[in-house]
Protein backbone atom coordinates (compact mmCIF):
# COMPACT_ATOMS: atom_id res chain seq x y z
CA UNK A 1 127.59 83.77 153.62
CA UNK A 2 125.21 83.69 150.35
CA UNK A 3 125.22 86.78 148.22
CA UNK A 4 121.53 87.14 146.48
CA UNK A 5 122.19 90.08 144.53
CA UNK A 6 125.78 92.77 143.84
CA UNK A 7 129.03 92.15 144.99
CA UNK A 8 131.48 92.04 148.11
CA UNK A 9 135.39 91.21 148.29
CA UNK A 10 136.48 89.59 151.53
CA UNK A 11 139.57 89.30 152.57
CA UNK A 12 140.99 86.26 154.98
CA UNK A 13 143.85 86.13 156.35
CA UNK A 14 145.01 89.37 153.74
CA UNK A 15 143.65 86.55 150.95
CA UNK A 16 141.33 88.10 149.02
CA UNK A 17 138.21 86.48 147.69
CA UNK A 18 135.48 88.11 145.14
CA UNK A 19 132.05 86.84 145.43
CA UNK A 20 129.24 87.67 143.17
CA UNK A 21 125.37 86.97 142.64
CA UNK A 22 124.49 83.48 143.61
CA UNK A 23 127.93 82.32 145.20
CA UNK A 24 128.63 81.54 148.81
CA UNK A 25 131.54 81.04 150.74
CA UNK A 26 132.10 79.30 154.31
CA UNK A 27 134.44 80.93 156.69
CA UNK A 28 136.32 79.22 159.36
CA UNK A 29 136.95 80.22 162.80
CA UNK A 30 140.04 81.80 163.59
CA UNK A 31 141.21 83.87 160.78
CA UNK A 32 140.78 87.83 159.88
CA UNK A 33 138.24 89.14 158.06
CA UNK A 34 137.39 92.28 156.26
CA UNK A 35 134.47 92.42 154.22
CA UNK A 36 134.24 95.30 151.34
CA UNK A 37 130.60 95.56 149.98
CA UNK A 38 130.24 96.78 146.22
CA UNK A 39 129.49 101.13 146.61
CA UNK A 40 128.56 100.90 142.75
CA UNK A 41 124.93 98.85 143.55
CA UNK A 42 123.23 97.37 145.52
CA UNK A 43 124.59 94.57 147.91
CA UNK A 44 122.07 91.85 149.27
CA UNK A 45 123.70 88.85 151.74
CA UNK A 46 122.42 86.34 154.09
CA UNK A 47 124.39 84.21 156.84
């Protein structure tokens, strides 16, 4: 996942992880995910 623009926390595995503008992150088959995009602004992703 690439996040162009806002922000999103994910949580694996109940681990959670903060991305912002301009980071990615690579997730692995097998675990739990729950993906919480930012309701202060705008959140643009790609896979």
């Amino acid at each position: 996942m690439s996040l162009i623009e806002g922000e999103i926390v994910v949580t694996v595995d109940e681990k959670p992880l903060v991305l912002a503008a301009g980071e990615m992150a690579l997730f692995r088959p097998g675990g739990k995910e729950l993906f919480r995009f930012s309701t202060k602004r705008k959140t643009h992703h790609t896979w």
